[in-house]
N, C-alpha and C. Protein backbone atom coordinates (compact mmCIF):
# COMPACT_ATOMS: atom_id res chain seq x y z
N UNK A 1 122.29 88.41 188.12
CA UNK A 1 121.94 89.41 187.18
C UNK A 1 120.46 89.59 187.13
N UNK A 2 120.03 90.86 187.19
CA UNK A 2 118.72 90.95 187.37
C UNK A 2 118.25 90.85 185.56
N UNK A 3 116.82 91.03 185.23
CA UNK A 3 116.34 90.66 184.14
C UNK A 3 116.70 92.49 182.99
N UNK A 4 116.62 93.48 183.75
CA UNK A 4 116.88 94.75 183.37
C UNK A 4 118.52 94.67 182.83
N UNK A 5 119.48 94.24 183.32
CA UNK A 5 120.37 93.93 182.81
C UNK A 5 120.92 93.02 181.47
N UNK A 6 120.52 92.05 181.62
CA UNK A 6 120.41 90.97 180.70
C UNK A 6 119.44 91.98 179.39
N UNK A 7 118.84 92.40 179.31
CA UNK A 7 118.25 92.71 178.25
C UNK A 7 119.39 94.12 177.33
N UNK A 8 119.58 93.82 176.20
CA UNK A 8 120.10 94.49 175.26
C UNK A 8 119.16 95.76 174.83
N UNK A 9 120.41 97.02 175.21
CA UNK A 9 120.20 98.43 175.03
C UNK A 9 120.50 98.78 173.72
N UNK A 10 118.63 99.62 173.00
CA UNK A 10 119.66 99.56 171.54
C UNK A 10 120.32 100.70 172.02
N UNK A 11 121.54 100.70 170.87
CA UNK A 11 122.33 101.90 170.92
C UNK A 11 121.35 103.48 170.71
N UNK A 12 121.62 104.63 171.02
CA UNK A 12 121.04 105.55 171.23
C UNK A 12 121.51 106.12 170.28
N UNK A 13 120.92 107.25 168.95
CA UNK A 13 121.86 107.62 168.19
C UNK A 13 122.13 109.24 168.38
N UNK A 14 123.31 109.21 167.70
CA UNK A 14 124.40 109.97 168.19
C UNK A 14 123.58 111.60 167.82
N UNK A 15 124.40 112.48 167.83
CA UNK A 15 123.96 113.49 167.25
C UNK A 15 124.34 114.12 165.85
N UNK A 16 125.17 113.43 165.22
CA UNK A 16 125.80 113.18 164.10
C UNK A 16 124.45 112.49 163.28
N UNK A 17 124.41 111.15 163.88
CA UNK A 17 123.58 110.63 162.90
C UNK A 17 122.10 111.25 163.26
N UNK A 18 121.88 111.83 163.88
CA UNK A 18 120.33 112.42 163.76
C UNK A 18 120.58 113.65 162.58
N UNK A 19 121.64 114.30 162.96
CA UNK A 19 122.17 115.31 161.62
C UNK A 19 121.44 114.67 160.00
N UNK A 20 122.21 113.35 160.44
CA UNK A 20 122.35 112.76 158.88
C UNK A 20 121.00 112.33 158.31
N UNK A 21 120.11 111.56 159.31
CA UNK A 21 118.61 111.38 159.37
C UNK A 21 118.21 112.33 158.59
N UNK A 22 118.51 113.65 159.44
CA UNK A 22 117.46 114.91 158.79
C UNK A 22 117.67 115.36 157.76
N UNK A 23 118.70 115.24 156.84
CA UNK A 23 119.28 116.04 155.50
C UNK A 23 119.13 114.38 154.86
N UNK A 24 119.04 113.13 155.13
CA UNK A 24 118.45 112.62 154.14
C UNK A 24 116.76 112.58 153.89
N UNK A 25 116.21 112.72 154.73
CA UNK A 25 114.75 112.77 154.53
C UNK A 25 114.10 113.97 153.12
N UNK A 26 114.80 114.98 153.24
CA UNK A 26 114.10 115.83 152.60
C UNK A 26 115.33 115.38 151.19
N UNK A 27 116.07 114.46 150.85
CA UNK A 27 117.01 114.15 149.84
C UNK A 27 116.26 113.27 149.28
N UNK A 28 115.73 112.42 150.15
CA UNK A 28 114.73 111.20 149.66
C UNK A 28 113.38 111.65 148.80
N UNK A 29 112.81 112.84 149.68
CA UNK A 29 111.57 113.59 148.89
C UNK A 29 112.17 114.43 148.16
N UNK A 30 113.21 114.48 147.95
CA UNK A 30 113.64 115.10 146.76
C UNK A 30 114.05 114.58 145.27
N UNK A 31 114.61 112.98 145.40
CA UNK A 31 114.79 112.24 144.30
C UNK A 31 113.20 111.73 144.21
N UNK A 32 112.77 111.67 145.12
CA UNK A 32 110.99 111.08 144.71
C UNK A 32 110.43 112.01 143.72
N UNK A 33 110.53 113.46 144.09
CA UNK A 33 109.49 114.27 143.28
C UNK A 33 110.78 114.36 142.00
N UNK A 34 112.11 114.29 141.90
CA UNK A 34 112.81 114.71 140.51
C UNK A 34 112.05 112.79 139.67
N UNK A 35 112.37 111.67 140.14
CA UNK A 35 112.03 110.86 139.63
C UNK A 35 110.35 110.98 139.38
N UNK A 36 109.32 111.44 139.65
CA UNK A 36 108.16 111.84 139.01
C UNK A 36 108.26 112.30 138.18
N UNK A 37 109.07 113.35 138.30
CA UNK A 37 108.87 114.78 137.14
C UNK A 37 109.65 114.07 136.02
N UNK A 38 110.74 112.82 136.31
CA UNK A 38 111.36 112.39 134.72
C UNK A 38 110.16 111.61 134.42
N UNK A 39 109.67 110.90 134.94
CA UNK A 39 108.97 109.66 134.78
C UNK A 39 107.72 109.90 134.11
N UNK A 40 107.08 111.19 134.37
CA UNK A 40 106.04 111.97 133.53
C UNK A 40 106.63 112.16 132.47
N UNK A 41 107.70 112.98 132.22
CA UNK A 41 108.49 113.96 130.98
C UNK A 41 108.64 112.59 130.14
N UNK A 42 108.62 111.07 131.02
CA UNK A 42 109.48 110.24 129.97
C UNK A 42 107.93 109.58 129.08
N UNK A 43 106.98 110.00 129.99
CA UNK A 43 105.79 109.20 129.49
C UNK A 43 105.44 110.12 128.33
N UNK A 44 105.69 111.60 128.54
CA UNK A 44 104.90 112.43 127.69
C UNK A 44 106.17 112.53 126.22
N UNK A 45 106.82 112.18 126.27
CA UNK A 45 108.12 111.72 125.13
C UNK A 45 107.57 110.68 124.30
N UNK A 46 107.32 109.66 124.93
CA UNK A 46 107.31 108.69 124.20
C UNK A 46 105.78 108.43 123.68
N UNK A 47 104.94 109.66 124.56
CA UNK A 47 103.49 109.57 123.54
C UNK A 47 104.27 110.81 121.93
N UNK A 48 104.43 111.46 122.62
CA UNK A 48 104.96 112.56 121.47
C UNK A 48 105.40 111.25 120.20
N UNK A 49 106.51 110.57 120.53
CA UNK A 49 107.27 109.90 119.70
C UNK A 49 106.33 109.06 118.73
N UNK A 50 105.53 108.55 119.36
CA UNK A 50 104.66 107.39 119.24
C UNK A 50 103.22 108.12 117.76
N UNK A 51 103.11 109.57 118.48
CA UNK A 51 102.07 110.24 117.39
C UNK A 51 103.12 110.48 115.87
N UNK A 52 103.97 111.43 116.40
CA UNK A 52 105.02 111.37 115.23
C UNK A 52 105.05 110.05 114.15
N UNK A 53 105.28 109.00 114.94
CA UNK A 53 105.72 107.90 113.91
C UNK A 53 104.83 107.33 113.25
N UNK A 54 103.42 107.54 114.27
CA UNK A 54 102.03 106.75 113.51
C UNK A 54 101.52 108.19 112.03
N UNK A 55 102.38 109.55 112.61
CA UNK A 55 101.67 110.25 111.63
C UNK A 55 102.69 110.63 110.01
N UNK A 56 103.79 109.70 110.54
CA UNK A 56 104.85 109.84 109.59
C UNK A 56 104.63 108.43 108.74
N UNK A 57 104.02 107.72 109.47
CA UNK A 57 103.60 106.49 108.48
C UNK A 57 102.43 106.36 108.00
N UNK A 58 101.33 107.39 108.68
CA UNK A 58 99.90 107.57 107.98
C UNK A 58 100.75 108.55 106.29
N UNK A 59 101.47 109.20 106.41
CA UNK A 59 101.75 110.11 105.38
C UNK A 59 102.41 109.21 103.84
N UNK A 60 103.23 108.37 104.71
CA UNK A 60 104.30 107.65 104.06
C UNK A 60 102.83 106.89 103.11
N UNK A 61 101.53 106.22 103.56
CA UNK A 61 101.24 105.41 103.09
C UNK A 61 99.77 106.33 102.23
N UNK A 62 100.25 107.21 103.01
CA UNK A 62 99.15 108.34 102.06
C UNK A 62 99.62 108.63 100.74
N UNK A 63 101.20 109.12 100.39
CA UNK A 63 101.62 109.03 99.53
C UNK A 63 102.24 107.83 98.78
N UNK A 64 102.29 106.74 99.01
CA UNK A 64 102.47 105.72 98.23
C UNK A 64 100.60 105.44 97.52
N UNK A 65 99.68 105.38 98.01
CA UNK A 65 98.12 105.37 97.64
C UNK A 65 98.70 106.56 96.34
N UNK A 66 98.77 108.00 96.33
CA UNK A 66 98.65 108.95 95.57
C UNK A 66 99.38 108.63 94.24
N UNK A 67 100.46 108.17 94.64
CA UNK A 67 101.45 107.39 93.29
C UNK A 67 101.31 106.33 93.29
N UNK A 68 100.69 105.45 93.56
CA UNK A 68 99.47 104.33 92.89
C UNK A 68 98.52 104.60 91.81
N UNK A 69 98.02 105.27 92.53
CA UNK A 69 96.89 106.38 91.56
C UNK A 69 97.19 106.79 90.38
N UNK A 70 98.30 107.50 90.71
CA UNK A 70 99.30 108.87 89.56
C UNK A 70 99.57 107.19 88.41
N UNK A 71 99.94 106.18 88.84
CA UNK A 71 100.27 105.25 87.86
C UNK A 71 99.23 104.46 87.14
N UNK A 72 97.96 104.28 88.06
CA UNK A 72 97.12 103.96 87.34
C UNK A 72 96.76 104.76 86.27
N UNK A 73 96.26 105.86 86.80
CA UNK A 73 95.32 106.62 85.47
C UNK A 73 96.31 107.25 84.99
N UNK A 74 97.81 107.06 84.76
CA UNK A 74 98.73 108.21 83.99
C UNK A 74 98.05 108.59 82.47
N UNK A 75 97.44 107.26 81.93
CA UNK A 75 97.23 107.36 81.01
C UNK A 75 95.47 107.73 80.12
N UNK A 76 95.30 108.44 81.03
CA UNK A 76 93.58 108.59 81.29
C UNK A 76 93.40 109.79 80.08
N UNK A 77 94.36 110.88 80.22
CA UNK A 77 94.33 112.27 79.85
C UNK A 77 94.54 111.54 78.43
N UNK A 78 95.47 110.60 77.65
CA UNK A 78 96.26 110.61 76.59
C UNK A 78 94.95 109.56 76.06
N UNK A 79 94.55 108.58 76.75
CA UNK A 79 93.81 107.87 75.81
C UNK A 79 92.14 108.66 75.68
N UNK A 80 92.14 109.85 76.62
CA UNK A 80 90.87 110.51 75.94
C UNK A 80 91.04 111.02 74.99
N UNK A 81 92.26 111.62 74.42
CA UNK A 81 92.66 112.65 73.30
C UNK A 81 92.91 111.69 72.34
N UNK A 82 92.99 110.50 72.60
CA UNK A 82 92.80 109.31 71.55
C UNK A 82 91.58 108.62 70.74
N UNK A 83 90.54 109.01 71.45
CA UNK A 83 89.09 108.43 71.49
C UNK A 83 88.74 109.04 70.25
N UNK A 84 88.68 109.91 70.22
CA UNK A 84 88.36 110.72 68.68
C UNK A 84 88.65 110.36 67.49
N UNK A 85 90.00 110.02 67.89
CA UNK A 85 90.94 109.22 66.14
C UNK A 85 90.19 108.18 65.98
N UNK A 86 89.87 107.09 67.52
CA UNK A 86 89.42 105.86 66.89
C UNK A 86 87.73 106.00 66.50
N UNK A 87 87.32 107.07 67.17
CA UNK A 87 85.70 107.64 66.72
C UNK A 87 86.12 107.88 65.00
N UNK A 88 86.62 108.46 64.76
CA UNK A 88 87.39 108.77 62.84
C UNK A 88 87.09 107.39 62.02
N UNK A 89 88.23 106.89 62.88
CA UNK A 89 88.56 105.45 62.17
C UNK A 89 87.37 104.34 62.11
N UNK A 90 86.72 104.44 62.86
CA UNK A 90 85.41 103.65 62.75
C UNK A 90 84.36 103.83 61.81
N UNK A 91 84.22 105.43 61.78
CA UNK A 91 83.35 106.17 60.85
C UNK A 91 83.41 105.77 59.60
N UNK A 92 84.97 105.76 59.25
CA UNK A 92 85.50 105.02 57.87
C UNK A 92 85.35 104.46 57.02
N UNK A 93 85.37 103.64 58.88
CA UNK A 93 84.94 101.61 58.04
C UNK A 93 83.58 101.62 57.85
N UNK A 94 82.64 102.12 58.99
CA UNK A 94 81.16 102.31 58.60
C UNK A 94 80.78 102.64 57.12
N UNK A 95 81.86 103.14 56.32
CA UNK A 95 81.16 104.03 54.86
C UNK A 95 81.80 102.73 54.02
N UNK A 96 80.91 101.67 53.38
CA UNK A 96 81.52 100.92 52.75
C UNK A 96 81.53 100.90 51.24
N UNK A 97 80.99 102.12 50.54
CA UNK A 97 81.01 102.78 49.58
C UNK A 97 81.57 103.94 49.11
N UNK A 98 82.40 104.12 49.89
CA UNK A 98 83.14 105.50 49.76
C UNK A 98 84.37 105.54 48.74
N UNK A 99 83.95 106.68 48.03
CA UNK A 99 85.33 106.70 47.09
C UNK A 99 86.41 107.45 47.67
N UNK A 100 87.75 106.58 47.05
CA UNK A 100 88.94 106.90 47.22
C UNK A 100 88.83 108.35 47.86
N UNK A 101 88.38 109.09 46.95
CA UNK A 101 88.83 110.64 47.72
C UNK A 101 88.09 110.85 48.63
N UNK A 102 87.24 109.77 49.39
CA UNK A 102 86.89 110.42 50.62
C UNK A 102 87.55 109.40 51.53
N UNK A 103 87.76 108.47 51.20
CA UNK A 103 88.70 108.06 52.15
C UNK A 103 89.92 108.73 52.77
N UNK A 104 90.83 108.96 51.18
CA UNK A 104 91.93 109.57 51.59
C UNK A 104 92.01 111.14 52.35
N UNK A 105 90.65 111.90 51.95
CA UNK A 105 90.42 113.04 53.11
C UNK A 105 90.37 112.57 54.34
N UNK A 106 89.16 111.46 55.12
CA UNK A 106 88.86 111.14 55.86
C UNK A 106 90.40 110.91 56.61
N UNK A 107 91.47 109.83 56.22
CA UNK A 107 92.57 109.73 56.79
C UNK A 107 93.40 110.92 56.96
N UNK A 108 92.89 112.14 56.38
CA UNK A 108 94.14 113.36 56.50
C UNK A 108 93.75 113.59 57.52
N UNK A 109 92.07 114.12 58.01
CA UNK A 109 91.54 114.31 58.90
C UNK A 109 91.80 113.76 60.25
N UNK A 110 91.95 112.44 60.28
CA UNK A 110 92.20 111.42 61.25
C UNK A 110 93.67 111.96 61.47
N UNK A 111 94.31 111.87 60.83
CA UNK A 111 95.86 111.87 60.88
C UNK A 111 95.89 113.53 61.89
N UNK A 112 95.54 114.27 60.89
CA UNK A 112 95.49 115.57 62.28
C UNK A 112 94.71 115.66 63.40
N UNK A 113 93.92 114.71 63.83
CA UNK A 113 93.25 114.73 64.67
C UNK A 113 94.77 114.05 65.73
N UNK A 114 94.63 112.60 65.06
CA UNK A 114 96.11 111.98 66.42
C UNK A 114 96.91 112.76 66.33
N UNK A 115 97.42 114.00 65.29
CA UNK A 115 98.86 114.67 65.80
C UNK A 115 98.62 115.53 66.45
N UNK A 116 97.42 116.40 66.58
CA UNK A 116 96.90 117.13 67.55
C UNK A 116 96.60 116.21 69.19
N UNK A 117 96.11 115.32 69.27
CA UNK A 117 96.10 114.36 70.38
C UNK A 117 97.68 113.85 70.81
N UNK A 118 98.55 114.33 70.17
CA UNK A 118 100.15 113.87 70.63
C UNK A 118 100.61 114.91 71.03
N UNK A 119 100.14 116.49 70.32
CA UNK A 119 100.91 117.42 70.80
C UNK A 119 100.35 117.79 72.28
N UNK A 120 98.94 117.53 72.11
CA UNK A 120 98.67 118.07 73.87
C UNK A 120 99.01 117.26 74.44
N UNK A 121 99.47 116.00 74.82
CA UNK A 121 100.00 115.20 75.40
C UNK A 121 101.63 114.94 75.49
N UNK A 122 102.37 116.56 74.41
CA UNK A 122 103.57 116.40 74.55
C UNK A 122 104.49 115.39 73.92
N UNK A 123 103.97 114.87 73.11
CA UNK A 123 104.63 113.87 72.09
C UNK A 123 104.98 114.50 70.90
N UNK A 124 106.04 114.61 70.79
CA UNK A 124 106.81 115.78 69.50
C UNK A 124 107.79 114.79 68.84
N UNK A 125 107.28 114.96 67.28
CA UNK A 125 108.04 114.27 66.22
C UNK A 125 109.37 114.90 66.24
N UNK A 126 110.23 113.83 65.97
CA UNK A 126 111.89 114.41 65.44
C UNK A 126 112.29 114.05 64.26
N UNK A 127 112.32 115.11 63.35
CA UNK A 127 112.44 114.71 61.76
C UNK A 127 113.40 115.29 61.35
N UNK A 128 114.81 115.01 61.61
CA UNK A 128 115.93 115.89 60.98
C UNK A 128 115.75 116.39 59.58
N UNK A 129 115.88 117.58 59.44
CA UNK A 129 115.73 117.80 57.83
C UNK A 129 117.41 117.43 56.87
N UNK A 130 117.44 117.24 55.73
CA UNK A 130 118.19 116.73 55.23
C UNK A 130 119.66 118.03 55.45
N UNK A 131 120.96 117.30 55.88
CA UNK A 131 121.91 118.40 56.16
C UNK A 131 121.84 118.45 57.51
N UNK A 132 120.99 118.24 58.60
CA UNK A 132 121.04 118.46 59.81
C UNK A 132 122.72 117.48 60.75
N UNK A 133 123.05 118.43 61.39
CA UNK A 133 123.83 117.27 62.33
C UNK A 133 123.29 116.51 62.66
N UNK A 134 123.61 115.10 62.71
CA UNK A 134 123.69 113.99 63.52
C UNK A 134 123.45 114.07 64.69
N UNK A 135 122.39 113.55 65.75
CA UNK A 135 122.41 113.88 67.03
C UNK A 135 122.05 112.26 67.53
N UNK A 136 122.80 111.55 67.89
CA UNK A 136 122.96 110.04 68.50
C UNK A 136 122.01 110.06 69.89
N UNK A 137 121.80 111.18 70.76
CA UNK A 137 120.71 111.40 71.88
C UNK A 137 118.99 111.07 71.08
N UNK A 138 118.88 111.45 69.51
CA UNK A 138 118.06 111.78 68.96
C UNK A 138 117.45 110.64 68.05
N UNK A 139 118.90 110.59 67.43
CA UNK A 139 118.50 109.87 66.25
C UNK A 139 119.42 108.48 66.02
N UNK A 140 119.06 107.40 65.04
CA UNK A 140 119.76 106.02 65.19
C UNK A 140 120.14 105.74 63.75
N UNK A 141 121.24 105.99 63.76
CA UNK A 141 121.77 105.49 61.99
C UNK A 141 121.58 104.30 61.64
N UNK A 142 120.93 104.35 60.36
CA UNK A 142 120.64 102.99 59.90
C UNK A 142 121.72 102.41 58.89
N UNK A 143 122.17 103.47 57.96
CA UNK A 143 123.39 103.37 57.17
C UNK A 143 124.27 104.57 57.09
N UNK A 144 125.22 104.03 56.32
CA UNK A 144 125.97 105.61 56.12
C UNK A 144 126.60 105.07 54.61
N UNK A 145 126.18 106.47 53.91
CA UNK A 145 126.73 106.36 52.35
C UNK A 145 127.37 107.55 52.42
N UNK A 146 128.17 107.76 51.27
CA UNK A 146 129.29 108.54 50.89
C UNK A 146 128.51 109.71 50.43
N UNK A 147 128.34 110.56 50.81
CA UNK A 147 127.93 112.19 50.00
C UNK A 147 129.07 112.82 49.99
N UNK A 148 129.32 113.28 48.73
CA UNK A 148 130.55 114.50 48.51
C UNK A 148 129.63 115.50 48.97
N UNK A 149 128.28 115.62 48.21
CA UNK A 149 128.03 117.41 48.50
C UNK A 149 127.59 117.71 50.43
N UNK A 150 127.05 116.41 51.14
CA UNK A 150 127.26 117.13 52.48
C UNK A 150 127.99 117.28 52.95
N UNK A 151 128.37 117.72 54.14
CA UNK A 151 129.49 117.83 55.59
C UNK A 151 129.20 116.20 55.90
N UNK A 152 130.30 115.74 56.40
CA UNK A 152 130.42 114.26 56.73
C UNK A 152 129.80 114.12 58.27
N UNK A 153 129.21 113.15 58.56
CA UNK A 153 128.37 112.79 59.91
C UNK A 153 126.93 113.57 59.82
N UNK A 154 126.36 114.15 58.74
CA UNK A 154 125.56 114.62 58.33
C UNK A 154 124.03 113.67 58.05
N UNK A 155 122.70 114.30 58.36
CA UNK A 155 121.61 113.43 57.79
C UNK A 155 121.31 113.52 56.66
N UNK A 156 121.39 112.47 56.03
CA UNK A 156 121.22 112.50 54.38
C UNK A 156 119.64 112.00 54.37
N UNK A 157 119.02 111.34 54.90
CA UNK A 157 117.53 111.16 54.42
C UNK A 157 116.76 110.56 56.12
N UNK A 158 115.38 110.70 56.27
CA UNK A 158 115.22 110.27 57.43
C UNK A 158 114.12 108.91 57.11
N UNK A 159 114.20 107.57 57.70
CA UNK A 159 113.46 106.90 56.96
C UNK A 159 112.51 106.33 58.12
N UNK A 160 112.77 107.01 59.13
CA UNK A 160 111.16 106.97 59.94
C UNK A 160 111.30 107.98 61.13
N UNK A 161 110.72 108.68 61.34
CA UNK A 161 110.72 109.89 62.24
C UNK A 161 110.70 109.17 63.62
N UNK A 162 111.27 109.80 64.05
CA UNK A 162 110.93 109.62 66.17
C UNK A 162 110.60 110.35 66.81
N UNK A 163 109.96 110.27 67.85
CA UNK A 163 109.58 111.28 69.09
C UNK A 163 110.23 111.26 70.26
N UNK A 164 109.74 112.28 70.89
CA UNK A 164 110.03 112.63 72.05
C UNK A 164 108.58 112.87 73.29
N UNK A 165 108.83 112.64 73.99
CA UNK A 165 107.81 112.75 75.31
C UNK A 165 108.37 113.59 76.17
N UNK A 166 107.66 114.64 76.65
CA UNK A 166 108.65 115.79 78.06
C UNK A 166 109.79 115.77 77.53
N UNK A 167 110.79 115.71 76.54
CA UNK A 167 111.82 115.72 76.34
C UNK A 167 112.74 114.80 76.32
N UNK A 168 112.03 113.12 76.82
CA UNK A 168 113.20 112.72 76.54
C UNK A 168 112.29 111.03 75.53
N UNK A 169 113.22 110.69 74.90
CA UNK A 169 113.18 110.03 73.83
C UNK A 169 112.60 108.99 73.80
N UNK A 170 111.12 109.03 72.85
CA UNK A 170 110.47 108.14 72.86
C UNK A 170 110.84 106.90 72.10
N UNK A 171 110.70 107.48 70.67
CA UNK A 171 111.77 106.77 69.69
C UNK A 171 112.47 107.40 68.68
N UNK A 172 113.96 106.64 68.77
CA UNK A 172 114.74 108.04 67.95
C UNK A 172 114.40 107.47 66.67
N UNK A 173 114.60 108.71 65.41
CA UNK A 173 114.40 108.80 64.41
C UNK A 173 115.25 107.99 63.81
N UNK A 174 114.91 107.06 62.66
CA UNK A 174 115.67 106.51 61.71
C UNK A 174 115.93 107.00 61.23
N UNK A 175 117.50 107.26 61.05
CA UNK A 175 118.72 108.08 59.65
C UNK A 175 119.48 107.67 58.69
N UNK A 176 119.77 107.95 57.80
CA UNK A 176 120.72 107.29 56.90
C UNK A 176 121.62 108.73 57.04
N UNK A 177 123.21 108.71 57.44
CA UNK A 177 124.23 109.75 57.69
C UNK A 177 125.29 109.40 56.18
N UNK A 178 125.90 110.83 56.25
CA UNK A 178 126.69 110.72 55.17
C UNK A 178 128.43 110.51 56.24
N UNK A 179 129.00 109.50 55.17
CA UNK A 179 130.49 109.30 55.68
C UNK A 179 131.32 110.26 56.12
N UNK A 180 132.17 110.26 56.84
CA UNK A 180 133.13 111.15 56.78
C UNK A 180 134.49 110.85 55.92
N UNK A 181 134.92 112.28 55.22
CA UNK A 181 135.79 111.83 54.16
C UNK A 181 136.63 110.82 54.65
């Protein structure tokens, strides 16, 4: 056997598989450039995602700061409209010769000064007048006596007024109600 023999022929390929060669080559540069184009789309997603969440939690913590705030000073507006009464009340005590009737002006004065400082601040007395229904949202019975001349479940006297804030109940009014027959 000569040495040309002995040596192994690669196989030659067919014309089939040169077919197949050629329609995968441009298949190959074809998943190359679709896998770019995800592989970008996936980078530019997940920056998108990434701003979103940092700007949904800059907000989140923007508004928790604002109602921090809102709780600190809620009471900023109410104790300025307060400052005045205790400016009153000091004045008062400063006068340590004052007769009765200027005291007792001085306190009327004072007194409308804080009920004016409650109403701009929305603090509204509840003073059932005598005969009024009963309103249990409102008001808190302290007793109940027998009246013939009212309607029964009725307010017969009020023995300390209550308020209200925005509408809902600061402290309900003390009542004394009449029985039902």
């Amino acid at each position: 056997m000569s040495d040309t023999e002995n040596k192994a022929v690669p196989p030659q390929p067919s014309q089939a598989d040169e077919a197949l060669g050629a329609e995968a080559a441009p298949e190959a540069d074809d998943s190359s450039r679709r896998l770019a184009e995800l592989e970008a789309r996936h980078a530019e997603v997940s920056d998108a995602y990434l701003r979103a969440k940092a700007e949904a939690e800059n907000t989140r913590r923007r508004a928790d700061e604002e109602v921090a705030k809102a709780r600190k000073f809620a009471v900023e507006g109410f104790a300025e409209s307060l400052l005045p009464v205790k400016d009153s009340l000091e004045a008062a005590i400063a006068i340590p010769d004052a007769r009765p009737e200027q005291v007792l002006e001085g306190v009327h004065a004072t007194l409308r000064q804080l009920a004016a400082a409650l109403e701009r601040n929305r603090v509204v007395e509840i003073s059932p007048a005598a005969g009024a229904k009963f309103d249990p949202h409102q008001h808190q019975a302290i007793s109940v006596v027998p009246a013939a001349a009212q309607e029964p479940n009725t307010v017969v006297a009020v023995l300390q007024k209550g308020y209200l804030i925005a509408d809902r109940v600061l402290r309900p009014a003390l009542v004394t109600v009449s029985a039902s027959a």
